[in-house]
Structure formats: structure tokens, C-alpha cells
C-alpha atoms as a PDB file:
ATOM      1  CA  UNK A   1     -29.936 -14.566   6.877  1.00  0.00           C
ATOM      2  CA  UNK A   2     -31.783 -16.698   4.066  1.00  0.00           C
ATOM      3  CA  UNK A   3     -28.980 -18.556   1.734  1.00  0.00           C
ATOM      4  CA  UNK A   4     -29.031 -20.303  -1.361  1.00  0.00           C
ATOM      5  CA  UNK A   5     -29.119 -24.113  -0.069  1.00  0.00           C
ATOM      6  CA  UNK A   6     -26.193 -25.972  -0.574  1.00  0.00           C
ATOM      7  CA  UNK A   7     -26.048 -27.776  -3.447  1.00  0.00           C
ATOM      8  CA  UNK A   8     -27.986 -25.778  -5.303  1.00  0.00           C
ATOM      9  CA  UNK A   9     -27.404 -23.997  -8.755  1.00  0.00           C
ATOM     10  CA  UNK A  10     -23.588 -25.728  -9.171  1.00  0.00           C
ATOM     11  CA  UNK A  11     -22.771 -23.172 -11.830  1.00  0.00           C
ATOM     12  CA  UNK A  12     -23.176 -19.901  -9.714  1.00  0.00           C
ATOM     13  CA  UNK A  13     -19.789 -18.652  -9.144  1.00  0.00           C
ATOM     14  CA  UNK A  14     -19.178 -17.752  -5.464  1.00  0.00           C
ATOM     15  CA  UNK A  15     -17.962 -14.405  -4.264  1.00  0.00           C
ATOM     16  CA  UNK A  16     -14.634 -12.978  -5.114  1.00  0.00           C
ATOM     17  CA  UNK A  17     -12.691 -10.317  -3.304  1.00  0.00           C
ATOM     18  CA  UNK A  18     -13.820  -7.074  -5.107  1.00  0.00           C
ATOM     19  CA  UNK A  19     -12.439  -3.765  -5.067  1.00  0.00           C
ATOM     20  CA  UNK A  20     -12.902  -2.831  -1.068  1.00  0.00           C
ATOM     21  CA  UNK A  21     -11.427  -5.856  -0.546  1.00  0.00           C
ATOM     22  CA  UNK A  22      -8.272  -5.041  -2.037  1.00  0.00           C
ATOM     23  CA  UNK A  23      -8.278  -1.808  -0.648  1.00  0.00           C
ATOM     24  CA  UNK A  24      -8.475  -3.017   3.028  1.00  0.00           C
ATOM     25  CA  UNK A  25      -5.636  -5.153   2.291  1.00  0.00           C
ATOM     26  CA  UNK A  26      -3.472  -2.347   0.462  1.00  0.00           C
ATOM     27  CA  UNK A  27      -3.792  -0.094   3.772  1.00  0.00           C
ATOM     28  CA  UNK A  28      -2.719  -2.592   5.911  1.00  0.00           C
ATOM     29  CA  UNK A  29      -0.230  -3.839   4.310  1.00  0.00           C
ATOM     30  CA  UNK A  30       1.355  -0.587   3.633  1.00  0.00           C
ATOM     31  CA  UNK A  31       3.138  -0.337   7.199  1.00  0.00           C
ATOM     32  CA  UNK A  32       4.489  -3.221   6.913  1.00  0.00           C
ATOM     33  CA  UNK A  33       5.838  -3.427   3.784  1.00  0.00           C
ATOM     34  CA  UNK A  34       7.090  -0.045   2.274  1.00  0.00           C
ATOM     35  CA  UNK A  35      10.271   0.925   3.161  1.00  0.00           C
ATOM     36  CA  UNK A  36      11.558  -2.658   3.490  1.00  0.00           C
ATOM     37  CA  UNK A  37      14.325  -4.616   1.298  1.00  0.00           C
ATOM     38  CA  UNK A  38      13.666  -7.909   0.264  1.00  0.00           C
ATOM     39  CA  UNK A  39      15.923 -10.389   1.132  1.00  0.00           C
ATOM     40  CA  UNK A  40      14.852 -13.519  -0.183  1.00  0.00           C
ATOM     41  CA  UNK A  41      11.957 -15.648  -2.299  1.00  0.00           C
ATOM     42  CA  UNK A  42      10.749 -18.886  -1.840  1.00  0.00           C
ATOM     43  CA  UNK A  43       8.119 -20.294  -4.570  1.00  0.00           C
ATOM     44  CA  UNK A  44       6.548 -23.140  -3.137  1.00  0.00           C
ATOM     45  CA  UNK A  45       4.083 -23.753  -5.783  1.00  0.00           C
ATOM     46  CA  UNK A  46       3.944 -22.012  -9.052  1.00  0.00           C
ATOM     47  CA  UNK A  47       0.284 -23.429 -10.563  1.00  0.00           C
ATOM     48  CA  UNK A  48      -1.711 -20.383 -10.179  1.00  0.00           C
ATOM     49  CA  UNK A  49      -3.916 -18.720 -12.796  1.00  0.00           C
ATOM     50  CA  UNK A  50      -0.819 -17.739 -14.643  1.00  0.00           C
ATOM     51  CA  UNK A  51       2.315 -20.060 -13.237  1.00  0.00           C
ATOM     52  CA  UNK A  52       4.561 -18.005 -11.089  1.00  0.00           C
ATOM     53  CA  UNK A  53       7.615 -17.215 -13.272  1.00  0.00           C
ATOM     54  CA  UNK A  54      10.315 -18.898 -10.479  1.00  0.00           C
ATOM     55  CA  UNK A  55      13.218 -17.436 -12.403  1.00  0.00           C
ATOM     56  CA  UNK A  56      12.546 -14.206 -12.681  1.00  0.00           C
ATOM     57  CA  UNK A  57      11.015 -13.837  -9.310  1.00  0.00           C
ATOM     58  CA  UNK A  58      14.268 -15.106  -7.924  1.00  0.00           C
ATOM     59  CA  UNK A  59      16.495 -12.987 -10.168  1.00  0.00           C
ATOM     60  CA  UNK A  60      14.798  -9.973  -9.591  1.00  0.00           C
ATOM     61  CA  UNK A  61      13.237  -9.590  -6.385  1.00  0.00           C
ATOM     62  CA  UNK A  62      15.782  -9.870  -4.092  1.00  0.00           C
ATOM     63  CA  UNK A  63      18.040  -6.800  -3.397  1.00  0.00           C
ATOM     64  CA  UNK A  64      15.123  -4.259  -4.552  1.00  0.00           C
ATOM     65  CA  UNK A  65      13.051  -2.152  -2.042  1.00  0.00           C
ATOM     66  CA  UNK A  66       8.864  -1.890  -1.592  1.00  0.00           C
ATOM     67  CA  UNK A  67       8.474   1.866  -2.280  1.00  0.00           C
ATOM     68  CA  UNK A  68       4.679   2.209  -2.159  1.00  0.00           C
ATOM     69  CA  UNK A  69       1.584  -0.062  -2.276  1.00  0.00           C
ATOM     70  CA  UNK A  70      -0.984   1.185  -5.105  1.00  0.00           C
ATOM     71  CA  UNK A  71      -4.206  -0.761  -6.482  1.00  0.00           C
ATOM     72  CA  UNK A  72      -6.115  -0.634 -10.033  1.00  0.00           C
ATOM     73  CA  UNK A  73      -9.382  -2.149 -10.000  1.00  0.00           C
ATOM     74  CA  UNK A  74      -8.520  -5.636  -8.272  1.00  0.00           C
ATOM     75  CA  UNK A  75      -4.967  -5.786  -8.602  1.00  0.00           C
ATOM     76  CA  UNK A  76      -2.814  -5.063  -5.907  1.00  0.00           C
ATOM     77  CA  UNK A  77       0.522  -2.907  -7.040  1.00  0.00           C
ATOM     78  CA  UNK A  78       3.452  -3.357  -4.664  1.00  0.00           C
ATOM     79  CA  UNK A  79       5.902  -0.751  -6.371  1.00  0.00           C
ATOM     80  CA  UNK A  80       9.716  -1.227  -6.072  1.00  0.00           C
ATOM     81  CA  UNK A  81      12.632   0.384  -7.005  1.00  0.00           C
ATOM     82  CA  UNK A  82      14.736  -0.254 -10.322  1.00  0.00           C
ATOM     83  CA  UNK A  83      11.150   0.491 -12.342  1.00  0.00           C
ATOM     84  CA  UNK A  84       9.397  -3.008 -11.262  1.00  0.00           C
ATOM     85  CA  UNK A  85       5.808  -3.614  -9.558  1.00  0.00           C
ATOM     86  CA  UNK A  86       4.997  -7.207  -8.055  1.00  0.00           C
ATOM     87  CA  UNK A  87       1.410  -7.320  -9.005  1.00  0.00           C
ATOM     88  CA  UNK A  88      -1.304 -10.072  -7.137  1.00  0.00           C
ATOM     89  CA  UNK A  89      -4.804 -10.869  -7.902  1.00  0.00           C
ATOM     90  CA  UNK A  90      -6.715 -12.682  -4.773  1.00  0.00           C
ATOM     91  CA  UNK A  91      -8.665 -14.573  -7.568  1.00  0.00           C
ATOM     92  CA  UNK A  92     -11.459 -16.390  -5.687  1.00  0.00           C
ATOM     93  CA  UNK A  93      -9.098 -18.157  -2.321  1.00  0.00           C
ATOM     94  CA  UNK A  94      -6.229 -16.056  -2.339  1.00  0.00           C
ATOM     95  CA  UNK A  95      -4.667 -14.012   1.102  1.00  0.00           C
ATOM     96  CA  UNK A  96      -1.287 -12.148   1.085  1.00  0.00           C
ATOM     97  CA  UNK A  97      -0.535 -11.822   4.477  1.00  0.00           C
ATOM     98  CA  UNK A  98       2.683 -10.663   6.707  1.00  0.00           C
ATOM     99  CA  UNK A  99       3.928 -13.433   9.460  1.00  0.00           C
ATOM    100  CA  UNK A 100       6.723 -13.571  11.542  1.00  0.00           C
ATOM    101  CA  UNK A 101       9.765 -15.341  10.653  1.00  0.00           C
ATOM    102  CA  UNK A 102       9.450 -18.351  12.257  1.00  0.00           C
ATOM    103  CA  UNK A 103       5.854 -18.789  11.253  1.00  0.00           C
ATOM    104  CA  UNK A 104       5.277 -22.345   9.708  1.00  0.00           C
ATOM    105  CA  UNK A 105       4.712 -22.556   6.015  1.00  0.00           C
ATOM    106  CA  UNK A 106       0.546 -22.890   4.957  1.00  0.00           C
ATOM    107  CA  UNK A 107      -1.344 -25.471   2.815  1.00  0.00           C
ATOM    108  CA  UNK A 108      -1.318 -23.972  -0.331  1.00  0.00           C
ATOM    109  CA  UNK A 109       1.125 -20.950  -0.171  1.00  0.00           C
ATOM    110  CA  UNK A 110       2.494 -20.284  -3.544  1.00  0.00           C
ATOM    111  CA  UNK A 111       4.763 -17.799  -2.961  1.00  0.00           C
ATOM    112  CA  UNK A 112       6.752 -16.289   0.056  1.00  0.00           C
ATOM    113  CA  UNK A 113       8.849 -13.139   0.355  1.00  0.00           C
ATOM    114  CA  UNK A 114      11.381 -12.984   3.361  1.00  0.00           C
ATOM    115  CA  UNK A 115      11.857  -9.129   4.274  1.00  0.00           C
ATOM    116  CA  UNK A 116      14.869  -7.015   5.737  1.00  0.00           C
ATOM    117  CA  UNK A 117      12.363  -6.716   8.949  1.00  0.00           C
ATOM    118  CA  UNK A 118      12.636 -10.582   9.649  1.00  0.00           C
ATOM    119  CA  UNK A 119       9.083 -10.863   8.586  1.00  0.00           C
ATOM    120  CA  UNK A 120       7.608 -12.601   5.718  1.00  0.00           C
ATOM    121  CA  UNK A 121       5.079 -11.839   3.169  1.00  0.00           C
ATOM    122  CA  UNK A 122       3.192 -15.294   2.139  1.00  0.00           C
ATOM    123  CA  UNK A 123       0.405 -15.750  -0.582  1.00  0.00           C
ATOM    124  CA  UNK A 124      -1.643 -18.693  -0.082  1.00  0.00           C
ATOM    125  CA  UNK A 125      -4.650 -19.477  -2.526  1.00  0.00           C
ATOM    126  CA  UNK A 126      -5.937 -22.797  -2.308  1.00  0.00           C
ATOM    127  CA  UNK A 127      -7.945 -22.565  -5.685  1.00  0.00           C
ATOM    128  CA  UNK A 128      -5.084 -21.214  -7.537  1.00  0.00           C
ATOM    129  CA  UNK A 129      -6.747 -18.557  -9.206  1.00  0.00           C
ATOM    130  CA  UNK A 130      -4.971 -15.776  -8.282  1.00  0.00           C
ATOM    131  CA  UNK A 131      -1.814 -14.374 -10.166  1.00  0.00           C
ATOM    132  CA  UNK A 132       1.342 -12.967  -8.683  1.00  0.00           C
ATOM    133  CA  UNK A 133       3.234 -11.403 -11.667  1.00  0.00           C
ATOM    134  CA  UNK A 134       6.376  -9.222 -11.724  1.00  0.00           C
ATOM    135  CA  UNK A 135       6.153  -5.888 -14.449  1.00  0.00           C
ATOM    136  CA  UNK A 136       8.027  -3.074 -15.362  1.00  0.00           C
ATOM    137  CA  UNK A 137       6.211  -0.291 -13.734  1.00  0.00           C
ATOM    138  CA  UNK A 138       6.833   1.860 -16.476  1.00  0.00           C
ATOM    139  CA  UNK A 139       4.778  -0.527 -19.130  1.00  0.00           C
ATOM    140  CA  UNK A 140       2.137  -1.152 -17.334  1.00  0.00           C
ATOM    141  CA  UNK A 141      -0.712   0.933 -18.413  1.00  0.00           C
ATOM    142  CA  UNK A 142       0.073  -1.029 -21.747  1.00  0.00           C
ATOM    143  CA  UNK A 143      -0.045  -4.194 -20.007  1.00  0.00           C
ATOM    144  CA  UNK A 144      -2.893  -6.802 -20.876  1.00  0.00           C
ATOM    145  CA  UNK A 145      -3.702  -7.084 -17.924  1.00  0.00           C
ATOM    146  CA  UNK A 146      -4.632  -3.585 -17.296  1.00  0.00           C
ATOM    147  CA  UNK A 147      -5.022  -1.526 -20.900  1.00  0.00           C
ATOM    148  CA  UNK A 148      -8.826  -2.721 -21.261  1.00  0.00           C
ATOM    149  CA  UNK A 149      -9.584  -1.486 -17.056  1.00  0.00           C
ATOM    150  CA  UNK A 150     -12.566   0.868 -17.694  1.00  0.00           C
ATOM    151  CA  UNK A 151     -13.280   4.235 -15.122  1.00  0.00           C
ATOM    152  CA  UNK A 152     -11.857   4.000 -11.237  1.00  0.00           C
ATOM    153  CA  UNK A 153     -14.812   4.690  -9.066  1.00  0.00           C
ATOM    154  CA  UNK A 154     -13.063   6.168  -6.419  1.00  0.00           C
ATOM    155  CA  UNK A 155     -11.122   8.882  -8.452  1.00  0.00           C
ATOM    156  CA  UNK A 156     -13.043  12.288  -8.620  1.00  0.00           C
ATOM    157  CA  UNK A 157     -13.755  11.382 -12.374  1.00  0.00           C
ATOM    158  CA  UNK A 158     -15.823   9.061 -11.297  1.00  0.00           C
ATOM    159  CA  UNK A 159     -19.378  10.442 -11.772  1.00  0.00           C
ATOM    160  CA  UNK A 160     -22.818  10.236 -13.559  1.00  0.00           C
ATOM    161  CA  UNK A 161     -21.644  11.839 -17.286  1.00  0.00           C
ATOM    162  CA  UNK A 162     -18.871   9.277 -17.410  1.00  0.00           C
ATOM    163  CA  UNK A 163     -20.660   6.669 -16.865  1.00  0.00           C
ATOM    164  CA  UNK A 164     -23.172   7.858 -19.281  1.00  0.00           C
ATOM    165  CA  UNK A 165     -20.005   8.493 -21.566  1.00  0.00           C
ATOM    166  CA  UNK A 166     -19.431   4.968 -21.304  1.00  0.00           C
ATOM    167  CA  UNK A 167     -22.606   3.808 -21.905  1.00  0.00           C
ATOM    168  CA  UNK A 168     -23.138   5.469 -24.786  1.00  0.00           C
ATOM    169  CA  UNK A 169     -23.850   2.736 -27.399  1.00  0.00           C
ATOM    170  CA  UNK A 170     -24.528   0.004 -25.432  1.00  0.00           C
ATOM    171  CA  UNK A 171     -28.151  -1.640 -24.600  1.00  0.00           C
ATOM    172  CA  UNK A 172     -27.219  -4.569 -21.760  1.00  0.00           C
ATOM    173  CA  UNK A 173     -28.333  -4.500 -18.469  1.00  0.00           C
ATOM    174  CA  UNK A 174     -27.120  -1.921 -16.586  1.00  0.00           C
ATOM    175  CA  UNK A 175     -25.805  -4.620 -13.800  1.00  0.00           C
ATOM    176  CA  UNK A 176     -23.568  -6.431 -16.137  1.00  0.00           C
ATOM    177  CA  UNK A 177     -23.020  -3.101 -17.354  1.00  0.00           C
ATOM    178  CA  UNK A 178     -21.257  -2.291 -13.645  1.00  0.00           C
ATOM    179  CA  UNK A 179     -19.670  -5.959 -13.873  1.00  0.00           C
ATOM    180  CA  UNK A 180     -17.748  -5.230 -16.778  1.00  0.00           C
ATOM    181  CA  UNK A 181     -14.284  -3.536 -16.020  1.00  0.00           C
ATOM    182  CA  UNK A 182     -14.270  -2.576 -19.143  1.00  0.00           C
ATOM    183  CA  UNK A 183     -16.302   0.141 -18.449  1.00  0.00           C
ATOM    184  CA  UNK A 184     -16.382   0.094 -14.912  1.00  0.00           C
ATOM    185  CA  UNK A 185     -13.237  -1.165 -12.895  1.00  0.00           C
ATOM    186  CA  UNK A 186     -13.451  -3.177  -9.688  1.00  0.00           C
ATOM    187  CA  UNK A 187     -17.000  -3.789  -9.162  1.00  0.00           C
ATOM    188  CA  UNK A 188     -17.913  -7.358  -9.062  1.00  0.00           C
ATOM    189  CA  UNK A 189     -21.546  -9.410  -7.879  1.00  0.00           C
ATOM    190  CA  UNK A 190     -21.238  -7.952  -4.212  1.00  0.00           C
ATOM    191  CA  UNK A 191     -21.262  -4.445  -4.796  1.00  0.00           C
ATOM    192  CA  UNK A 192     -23.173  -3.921  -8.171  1.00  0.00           C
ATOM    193  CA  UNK A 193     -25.949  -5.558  -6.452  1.00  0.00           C
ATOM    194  CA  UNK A 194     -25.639  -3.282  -3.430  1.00  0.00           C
ATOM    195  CA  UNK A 195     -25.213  -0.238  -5.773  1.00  0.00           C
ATOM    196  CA  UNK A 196     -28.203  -0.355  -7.570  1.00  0.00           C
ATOM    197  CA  UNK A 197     -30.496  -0.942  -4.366  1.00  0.00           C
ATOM    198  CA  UNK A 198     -29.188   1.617  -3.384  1.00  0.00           C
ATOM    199  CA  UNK A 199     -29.920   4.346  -6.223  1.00  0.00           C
ATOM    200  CA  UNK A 200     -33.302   2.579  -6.752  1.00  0.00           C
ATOM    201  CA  UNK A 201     -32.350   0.984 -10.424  1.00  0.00           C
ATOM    202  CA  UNK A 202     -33.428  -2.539 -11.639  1.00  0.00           C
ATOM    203  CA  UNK A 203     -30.688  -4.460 -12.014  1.00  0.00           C
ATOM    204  CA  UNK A 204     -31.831  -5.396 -15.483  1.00  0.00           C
ATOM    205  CA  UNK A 205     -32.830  -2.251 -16.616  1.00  0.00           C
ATOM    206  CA  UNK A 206     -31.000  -1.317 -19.749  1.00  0.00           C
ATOM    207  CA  UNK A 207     -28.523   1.137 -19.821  1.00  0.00           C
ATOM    208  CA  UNK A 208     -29.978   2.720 -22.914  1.00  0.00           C
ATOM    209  CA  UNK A 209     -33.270   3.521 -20.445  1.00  0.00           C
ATOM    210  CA  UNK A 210     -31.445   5.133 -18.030  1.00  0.00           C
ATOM    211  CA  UNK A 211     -31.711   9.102 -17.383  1.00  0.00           C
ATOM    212  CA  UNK A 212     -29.115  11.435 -16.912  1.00  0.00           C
ATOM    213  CA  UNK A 213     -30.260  12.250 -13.611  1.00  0.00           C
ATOM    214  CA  UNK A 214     -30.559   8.138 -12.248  1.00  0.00           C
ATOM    215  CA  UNK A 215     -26.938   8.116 -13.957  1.00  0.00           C
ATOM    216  CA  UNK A 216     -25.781  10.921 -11.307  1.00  0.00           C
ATOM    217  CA  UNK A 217     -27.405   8.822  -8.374  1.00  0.00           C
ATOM    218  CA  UNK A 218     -25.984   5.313  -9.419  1.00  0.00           C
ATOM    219  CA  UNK A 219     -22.318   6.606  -9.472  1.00  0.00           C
ATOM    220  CA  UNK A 220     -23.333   8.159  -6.282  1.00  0.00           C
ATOM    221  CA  UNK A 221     -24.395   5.080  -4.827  1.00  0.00           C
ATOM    222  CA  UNK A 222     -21.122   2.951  -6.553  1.00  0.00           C
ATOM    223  CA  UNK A 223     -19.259   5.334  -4.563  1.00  0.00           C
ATOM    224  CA  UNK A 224     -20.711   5.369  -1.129  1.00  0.00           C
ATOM    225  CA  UNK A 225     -21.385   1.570  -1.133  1.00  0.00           C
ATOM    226  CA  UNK A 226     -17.646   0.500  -2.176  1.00  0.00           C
ATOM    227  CA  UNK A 227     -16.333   3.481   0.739  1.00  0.00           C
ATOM    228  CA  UNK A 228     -18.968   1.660   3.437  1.00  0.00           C
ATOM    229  CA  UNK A 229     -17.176  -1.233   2.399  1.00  0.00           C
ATOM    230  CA  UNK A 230     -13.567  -0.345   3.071  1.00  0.00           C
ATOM    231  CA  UNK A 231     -14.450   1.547   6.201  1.00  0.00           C
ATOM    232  CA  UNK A 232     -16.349  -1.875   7.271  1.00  0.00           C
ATOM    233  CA  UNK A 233     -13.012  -3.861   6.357  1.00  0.00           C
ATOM    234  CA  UNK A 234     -14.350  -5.328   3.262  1.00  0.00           C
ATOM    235  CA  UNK A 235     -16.891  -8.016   3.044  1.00  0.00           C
ATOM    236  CA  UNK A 236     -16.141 -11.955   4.035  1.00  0.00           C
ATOM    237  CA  UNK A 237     -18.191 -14.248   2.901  1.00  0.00           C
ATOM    238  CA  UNK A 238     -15.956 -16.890   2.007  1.00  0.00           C
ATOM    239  CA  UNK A 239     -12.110 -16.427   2.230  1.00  0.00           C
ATOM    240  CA  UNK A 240     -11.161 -12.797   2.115  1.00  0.00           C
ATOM    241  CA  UNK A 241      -8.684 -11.752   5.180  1.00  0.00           C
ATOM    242  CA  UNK A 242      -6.603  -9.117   5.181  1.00  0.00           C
ATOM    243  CA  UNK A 243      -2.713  -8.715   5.716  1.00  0.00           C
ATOM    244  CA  UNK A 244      -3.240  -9.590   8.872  1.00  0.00           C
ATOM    245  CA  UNK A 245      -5.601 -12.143   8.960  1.00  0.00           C
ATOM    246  CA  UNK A 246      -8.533 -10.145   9.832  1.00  0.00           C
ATOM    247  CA  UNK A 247     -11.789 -10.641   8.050  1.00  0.00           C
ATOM    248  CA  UNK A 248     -14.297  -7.680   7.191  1.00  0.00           C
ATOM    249  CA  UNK A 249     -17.214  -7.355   8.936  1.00  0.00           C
ATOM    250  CA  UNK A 250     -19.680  -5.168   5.638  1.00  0.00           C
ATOM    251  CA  UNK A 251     -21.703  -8.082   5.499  1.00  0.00           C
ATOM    252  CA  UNK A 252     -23.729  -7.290   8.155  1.00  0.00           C
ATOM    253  CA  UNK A 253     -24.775  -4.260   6.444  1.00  0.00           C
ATOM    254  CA  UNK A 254     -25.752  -6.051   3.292  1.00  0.00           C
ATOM    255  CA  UNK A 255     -29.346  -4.408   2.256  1.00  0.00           C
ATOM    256  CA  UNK A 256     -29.844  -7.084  -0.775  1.00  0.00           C
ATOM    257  CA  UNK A 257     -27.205  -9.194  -0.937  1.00  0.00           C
ATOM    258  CA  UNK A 258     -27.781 -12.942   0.123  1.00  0.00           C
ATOM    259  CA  UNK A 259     -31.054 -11.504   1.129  1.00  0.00           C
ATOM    260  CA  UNK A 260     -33.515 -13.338  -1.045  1.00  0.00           C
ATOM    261  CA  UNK A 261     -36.968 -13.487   0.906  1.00  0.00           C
ATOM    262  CA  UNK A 262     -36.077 -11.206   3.553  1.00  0.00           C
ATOM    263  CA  UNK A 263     -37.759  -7.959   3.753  1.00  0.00           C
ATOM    264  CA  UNK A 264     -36.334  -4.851   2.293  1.00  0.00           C
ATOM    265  CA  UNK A 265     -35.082  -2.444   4.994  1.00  0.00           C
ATOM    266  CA  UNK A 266     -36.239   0.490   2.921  1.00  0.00           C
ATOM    267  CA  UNK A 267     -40.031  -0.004   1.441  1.00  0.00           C
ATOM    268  CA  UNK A 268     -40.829  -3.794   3.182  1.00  0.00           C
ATOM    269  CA  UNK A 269     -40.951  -5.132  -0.137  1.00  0.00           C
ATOM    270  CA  UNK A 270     -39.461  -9.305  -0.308  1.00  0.00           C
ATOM    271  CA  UNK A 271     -36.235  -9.789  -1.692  1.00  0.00           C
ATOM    272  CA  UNK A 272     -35.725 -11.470  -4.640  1.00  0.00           C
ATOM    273  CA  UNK A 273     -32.942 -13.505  -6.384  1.00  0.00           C
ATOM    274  CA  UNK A 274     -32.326 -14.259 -10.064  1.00  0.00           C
ATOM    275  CA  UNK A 275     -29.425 -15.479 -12.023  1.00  0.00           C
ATOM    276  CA  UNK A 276     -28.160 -12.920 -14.188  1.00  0.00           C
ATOM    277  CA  UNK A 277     -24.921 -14.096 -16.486  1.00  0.00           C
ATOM    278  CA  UNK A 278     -24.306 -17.363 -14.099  1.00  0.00           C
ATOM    279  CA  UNK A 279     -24.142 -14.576 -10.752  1.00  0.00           C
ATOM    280  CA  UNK A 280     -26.785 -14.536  -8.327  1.00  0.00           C
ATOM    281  CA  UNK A 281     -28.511 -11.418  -8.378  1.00  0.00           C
ATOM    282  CA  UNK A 282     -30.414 -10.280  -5.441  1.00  0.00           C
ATOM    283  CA  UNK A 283     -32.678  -6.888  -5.715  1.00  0.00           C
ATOM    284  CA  UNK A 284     -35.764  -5.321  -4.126  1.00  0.00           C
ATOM    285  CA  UNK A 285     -38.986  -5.137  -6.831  1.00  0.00           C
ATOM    286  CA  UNK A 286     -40.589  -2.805  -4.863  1.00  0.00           C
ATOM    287  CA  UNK A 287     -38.102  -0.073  -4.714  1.00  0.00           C
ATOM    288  CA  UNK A 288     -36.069  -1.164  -7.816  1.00  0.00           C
ATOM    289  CA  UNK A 289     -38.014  -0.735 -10.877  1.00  0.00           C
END
């Protein structure tokens, strides 16, 4: 596989766990975790994106039992009882993982929740910026941190009129158009890039040229690529494991991603890459015009 060579273009962010990412790690998680009473909290570090709160993460969380694990775009939503969700980002480095008791702590794990099971739930994230943030569950859709999320695209509403709907207005390219979970929740570099190889759209194509019809096949393709992805166990590139430790294997079934010069798998045509809003973009020119 032909990669950008190190060093090169500082400013490109790297990969982030995306949506299928934190899917993975919801369903494996959930076995472990709902059902059980937490006992006690340890906060080893609280710098992360937004410091861990220590006192109210002390005060609250012990005593109160994991009912059900639930995610909105990124975020992670570990539900408990007496109306409160312990929400986590992954940021860029993060892993929330489940370890035995006895397990040694980690270089740079934040935060770590000892359950009734004698196991532990530990998030590490060595460049802190992930979140870990404790909410009423019945405020959150009026959270900031979720009242801007634009359409789930795994929920059946998810399809080519909405995302026309949201569209509607707006002349960008329809790639940071799929980046922006404002309008679209959950669907970072990876996947956009995938998606629109996919349903055969230029990645800088504006949304204000797109038919109704190429519409119904991108949210086709959104969903397919992003349910590939989750069956695959996400996509590791750089840090993303899930609660067990396991990486995802999707990236061997990349088609345009981290492809650039490599020949596309559908018409032969040579992969490209350009920078599009400080991401690497990576697309086909033959197939995607």
C-alpha cells in the first residue's frame, strides 16, 4: 500500500476513530458492562479535551448501575440508572477497554472504573483528546455537545431526500458536506472518502450539482460502507482497539483510501490524493467525476 511519506504535509490531521469504530466498541462492550454496579473510580489524570470533572465523577458514579450502552454519531453513551449517561469521545488516541482486576495501570489512562464483576473499565488516551463527561440523560438532546449532530446514517431515515433536505441551500463540496455532523453525523476522512468512490461522486463536486437520483446512491453507499466497516471490526490505522484490545481489520478493504497511485479496483484508473480542508483526500478520476 502507497503512503504519504513521513514527514510530509505536517498539518494533515491523522485518522480518528469514526462512527464504525465506535460501534465495534459499543457491541463489545455491552456484555461486559450492562447489568453491572460500579463500585469505585479512580481518575488518574484529568487533562483531556475537557478536564475530567474528579468530583463529580467520584460523587456520582459509584453506587449506580450500567443499564445499556447507546452511541450518537461518535460518542459513546453508557446509560445508568438515577437519569445519568457517562459519555466518552476516543478523540484521536483514546481506548476504553475492560481488564481484569489485577491488571497494572497504563501510560496515559485517565480514568478507571472498578465494577461489581471485579473487572475494570480503563480509558487511556495518550493525546488527550478525548472527553469522558458525566450528563443527565434526560438533557441531553439539549446538550452542546449533541443539539447541533445532523442525520444518523444508520437509522431508516437515513436516505437520499434527507440528505437532499439538508443540502438544500448549501454550495460546498459535497465531501466536506459528509464531514460536517452538522448535517451528517459520524462520518469523518475514512469513510466519506470511501462513500463517494463508492456511489461514483467527485469528492469536490458541489452539493448544489448533485441529482436527486446520485443523492439516493450516495446515502446508499454511506450506508453500506460504514455497515462493511463494523462487520470488518472497524478500521485501524493508527490506535483504534476495541474493548478488548482487538484492532479492526476494514482496512484491507479500503478501495481509495491511503491508495494514492494505486490502481482503482473498479475502472483501472490511478488513484489520486489531494488535500481538501487540511484532510487527505484520496478518490478515483476515472470513475469519480
Amino acid at each position: 500500500m502507497t503512503r504519504d511519506p513521513p514527514g510530509a504535509m505536517p498539518h494533515i490531521l491523522p485518522p480518528m476513530p469514526e462512527l464504525p469504530e465506535v460501534e465495534v466498541l459499543r457491541r463489545s462492550l455491552r456484555r461486559h458492562l450492562v447489568g453491572q454496579r460500579i463500585e469505585a473510580v479512580d481518575i488518574r489524570d484529568s487533562r483531556l479535551r475537557e478536564p475530567l470533572d474528579e468530583a463529580l465523577f467520584r460523587a456520582e458514579l459509584p453506587g449506580r448501575t450500567i443499564l445499556e450502552l447507546a452511541r450518537r454519531a461518535k460518542y459513546l453513551l453508557i446509560a445508568l440508572d438515577g437519569d445519568r449517561t457517562l459519555v466518552v469521545h476516543l478523540g484521536m488516541s483514546g481506548r476504553l477497554t475492560v481488564s481484569s482486576a489485577s491488571a497494572p495501570a497504563e501510560p496515559h489512562e485517565h480514568l478507571m472504573i472498578r465494577l461489581a464483576s471485579g473487572k475494570r473499565l480503563k480509558l487511556r488516551d495518550p493525546r488527550r483528546f478525548g472527553l469522558a463527561l458525566l450528563l443527565p440523560t434526560s438533557e441531553m438532546r439539549g446538550d452542546r455537545h449533541f443539539r447541533h449532530l445532523g442525520l444518523e446514517p444508520l437509522e431508516d431515515e437515513f436516505d437520499g431526500a434527507a440528505l437532499r433536505r439538508v443540502a438544500t441551500g448549501r454550495r460546498g463540496p459535497v465531501k466536506t458536506f459528509l464531514m460536517d455532523a452538522r448535517a451528517v453525523a459520524g462520518v469523518g476522512n475514512i469513510y466519506a472518502s470511501e462513500a463517494l468512490h463508492r456511489a461514483a461522486i467527485h469528492p469536490q463536486r458541489s452539493v448544489a450539482r448533485i441529482s436527486a437520483q446520485r443523492w439516493n446512491d450516495l446515502a446508499e453507499a454511506v450506508r453500506e460502507v460504514l455497515q462493511d466497516a463494523i462487520r470488518a471490526g472497524g478500521t485501524t490505522l493508527n490506535d483504534f482497539a476495541d474493548g478488548q484490545g482487538r484492532g479492526g481489520y476494514f482496512q484491507v478493504s479500503l478501495a481509495v483510501y491511503d491508495r494514492a497511485g494505486e490502481e482503482c479496483g473498479r475502472c483501472g484508473g490511478t488513484i489520486r490524493r489531494r488535500v481538501m480542508a487540511g484532510r487527505s483526500t484520496y478518490y478515483c478520476p476515472g470513475c469519480q467525476r
